[in-house]
N, C-alpha and C. Protein backbone atom coordinates (compact mmCIF):
# COMPACT_ATOMS: atom_id res chain seq x y z
N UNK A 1 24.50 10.44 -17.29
CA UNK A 1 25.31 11.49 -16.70
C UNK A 1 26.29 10.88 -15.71
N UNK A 2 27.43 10.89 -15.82
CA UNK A 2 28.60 11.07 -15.33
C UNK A 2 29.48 11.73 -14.94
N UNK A 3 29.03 11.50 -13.33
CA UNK A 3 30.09 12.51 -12.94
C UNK A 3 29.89 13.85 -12.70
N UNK A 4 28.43 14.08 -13.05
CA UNK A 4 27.63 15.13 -13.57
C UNK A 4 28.57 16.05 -14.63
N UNK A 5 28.57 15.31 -15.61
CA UNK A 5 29.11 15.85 -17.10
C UNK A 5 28.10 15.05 -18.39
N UNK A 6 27.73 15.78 -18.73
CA UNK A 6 27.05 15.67 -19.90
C UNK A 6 27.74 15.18 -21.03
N UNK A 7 26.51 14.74 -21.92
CA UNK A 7 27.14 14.17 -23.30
C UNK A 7 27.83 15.32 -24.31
N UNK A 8 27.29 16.77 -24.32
CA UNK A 8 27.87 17.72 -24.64
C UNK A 8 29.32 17.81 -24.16
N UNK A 9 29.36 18.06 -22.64
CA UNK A 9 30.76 18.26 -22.29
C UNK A 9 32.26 17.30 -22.46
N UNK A 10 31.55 15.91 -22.80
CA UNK A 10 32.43 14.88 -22.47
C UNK A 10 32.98 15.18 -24.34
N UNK A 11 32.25 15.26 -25.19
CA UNK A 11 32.11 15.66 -27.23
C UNK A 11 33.63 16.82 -26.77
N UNK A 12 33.41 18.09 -26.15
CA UNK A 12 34.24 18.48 -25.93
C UNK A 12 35.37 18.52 -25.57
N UNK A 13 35.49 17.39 -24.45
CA UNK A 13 36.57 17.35 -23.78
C UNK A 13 37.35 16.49 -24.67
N UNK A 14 36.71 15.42 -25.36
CA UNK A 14 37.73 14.63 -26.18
C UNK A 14 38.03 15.08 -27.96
N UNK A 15 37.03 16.69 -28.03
CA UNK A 15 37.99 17.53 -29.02
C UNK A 15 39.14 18.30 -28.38
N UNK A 16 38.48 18.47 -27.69
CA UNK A 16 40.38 18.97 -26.79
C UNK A 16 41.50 18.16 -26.92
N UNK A 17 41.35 16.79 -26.74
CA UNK A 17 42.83 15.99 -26.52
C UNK A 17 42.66 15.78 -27.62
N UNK A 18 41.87 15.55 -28.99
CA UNK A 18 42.48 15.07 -30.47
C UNK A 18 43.28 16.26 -30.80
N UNK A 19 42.72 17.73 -30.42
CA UNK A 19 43.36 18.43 -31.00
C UNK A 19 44.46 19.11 -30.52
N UNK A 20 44.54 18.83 -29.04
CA UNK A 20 45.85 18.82 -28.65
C UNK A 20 47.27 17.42 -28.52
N UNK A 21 46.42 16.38 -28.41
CA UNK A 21 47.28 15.30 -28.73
C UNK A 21 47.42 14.23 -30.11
N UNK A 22 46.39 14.62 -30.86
CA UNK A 22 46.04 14.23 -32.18
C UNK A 22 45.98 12.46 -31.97
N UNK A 23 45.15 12.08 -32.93
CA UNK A 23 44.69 11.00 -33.10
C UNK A 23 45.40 9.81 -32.78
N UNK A 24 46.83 9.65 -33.13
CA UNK A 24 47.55 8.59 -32.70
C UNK A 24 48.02 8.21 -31.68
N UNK A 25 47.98 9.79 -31.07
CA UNK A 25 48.52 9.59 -29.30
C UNK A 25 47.70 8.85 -28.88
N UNK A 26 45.95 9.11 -28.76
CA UNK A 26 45.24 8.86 -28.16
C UNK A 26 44.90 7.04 -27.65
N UNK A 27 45.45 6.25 -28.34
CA UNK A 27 45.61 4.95 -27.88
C UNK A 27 46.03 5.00 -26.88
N UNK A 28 47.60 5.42 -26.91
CA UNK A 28 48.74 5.27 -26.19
C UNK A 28 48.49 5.76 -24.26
N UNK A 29 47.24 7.03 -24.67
CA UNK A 29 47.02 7.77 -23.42
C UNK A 29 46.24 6.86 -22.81
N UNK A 30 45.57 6.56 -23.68
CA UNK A 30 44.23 5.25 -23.22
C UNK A 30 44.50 4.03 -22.45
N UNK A 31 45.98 3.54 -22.84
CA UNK A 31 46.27 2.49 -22.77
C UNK A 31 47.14 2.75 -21.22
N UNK A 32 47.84 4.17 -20.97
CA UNK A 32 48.27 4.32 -20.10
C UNK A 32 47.84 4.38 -19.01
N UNK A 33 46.16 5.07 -18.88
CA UNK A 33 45.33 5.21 -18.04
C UNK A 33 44.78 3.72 -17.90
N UNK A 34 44.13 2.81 -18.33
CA UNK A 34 44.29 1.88 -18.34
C UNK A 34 44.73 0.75 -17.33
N UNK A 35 46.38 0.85 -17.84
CA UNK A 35 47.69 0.19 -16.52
C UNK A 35 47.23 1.08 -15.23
N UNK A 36 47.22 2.65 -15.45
CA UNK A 36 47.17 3.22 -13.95
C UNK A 36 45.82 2.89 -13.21
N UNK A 37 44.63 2.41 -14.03
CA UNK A 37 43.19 2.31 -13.27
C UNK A 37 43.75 0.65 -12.64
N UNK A 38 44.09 -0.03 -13.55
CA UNK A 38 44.40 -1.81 -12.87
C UNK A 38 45.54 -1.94 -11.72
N UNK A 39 46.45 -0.35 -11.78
CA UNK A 39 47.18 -1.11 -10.53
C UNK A 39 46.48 -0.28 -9.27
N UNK A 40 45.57 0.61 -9.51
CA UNK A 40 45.26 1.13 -8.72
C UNK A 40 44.08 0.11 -7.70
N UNK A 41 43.50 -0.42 -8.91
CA UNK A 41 42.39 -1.61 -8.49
C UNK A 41 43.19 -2.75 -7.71
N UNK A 42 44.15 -3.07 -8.29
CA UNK A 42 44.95 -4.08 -7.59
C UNK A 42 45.66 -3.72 -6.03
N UNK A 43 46.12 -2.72 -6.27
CA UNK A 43 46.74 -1.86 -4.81
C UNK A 43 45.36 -2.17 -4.07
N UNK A 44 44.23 -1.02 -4.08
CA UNK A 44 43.10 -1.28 -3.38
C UNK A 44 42.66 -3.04 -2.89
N UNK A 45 42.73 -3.79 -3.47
CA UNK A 45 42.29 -5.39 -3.90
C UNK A 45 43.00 -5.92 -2.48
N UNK A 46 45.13 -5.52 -2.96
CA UNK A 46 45.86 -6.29 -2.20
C UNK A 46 45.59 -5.21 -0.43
N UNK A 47 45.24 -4.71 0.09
CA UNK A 47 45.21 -3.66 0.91
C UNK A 47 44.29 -4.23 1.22
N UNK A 48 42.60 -4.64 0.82
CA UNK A 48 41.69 -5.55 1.84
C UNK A 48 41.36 -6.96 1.79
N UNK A 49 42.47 -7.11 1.41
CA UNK A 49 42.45 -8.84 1.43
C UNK A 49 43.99 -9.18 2.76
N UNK A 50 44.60 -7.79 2.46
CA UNK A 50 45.84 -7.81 3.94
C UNK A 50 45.08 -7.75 5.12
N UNK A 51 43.70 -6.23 4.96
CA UNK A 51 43.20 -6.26 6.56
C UNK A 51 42.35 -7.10 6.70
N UNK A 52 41.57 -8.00 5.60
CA UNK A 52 40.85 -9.02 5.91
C UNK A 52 41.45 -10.38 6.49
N UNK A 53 42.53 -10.71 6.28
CA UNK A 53 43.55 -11.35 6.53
C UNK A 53 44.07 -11.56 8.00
N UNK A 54 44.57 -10.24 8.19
CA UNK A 54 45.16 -9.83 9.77
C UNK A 54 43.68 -9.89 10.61
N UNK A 55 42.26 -9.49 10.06
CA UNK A 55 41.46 -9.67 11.00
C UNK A 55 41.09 -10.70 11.64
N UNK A 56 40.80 -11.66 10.75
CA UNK A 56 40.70 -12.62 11.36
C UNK A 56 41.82 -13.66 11.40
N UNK A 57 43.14 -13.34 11.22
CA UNK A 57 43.99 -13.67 12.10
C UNK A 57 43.95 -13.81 13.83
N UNK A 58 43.23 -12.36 14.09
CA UNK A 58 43.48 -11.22 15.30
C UNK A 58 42.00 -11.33 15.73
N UNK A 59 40.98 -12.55 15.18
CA UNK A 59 39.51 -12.94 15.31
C UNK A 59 39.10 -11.59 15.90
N UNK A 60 38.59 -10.43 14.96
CA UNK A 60 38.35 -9.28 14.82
C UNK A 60 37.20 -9.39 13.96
N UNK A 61 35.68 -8.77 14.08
CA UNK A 61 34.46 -8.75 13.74
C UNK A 61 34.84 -8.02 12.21
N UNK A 62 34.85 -7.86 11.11
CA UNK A 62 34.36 -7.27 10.30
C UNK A 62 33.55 -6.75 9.87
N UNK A 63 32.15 -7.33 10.62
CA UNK A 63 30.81 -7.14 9.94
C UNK A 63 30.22 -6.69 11.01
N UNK A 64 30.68 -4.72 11.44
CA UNK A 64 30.08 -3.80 12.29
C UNK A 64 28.86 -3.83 12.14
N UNK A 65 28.92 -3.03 10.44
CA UNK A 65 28.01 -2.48 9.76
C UNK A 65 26.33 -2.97 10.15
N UNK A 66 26.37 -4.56 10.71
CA UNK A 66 24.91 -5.73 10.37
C UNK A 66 24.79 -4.92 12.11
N UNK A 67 25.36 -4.89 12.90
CA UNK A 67 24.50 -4.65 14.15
C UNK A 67 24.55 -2.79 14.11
N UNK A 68 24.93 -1.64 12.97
CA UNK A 68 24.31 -0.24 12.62
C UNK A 68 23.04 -0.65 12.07
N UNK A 69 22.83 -1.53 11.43
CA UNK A 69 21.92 -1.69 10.36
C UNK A 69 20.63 -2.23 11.59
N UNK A 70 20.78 -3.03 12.37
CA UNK A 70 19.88 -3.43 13.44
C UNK A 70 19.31 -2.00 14.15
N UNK A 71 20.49 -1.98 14.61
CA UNK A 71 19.98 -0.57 15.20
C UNK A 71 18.45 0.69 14.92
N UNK A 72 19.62 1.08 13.50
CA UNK A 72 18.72 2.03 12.66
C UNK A 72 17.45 1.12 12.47
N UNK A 73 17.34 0.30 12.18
CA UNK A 73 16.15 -0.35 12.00
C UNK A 73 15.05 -0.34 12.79
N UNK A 74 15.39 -0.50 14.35
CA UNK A 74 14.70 -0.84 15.34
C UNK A 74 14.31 0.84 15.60
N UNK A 75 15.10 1.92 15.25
CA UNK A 75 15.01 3.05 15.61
C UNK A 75 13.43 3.50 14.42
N UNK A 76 13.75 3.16 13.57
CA UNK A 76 13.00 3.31 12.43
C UNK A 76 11.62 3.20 12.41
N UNK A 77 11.59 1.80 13.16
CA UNK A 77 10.15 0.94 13.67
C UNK A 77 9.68 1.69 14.39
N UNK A 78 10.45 2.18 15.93
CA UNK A 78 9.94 2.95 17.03
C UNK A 78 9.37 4.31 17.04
N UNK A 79 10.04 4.94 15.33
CA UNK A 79 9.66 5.76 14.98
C UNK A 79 8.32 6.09 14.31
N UNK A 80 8.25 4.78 13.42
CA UNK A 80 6.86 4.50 12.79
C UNK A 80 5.53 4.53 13.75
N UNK A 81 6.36 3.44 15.02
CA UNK A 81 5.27 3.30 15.89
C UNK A 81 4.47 4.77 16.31
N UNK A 82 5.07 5.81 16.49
CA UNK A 82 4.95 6.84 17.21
C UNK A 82 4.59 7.90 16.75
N UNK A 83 4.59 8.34 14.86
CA UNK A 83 4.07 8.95 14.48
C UNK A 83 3.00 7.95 13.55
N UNK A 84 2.70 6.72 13.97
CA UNK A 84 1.80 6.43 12.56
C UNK A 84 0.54 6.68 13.12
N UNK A 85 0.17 7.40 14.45
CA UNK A 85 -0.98 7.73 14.52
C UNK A 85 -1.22 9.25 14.13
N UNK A 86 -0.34 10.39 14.39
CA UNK A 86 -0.13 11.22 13.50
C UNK A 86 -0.01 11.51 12.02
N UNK A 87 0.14 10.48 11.28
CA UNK A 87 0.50 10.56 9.84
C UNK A 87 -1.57 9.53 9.57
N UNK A 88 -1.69 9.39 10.11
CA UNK A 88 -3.73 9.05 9.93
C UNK A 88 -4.26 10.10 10.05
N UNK A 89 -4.14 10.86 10.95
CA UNK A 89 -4.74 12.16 11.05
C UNK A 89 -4.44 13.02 9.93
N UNK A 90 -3.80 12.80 9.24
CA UNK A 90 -3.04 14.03 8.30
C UNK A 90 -3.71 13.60 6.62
């Protein structure tokens, strides 16, 4: 499941475009979407390799995320600590 669309719905959707764009188009659409998914990947690509770039140009942390991840963690533990005598009783 994709996308949450089913194998039913997806049978459908691509009798829709044969029978509205018929069989030969359908390369052509394919091929168009295609170019538009790779420059879109590429746009995205060139865009964090610019702010990865300027960051540490500008010796700027990238890697927030490792001291959220500490955090929650330690929160996690303190949490365990505090109900794991409650969760014995239960």
């Amino acid at each position: 499941m994709v996308l949450f669309i089913g194998a039913p719905e997806v049978m459908i959707v691509l009798l829709i475009v044969v029978m509205l764009f018929g069989a030969d188009k359908i390369p052509e659409i394919a091929r168009g979407l295609g170019k538009g998914m790779r420059q879109i990947k590429d746009a995205t690509n060139d865009i964090k390799r610019e702010i990865n770039t300027s960051a540490v140009k500008h010796d700027i942390d990238l890697d927030v995320t490792k001291d959220i991840k500490k955090e929650i963690d330690s929160v996690k533990e303190n949490l365990d600590d505090v109900t794991g005598p409650i969760k014995r009783n239960f």
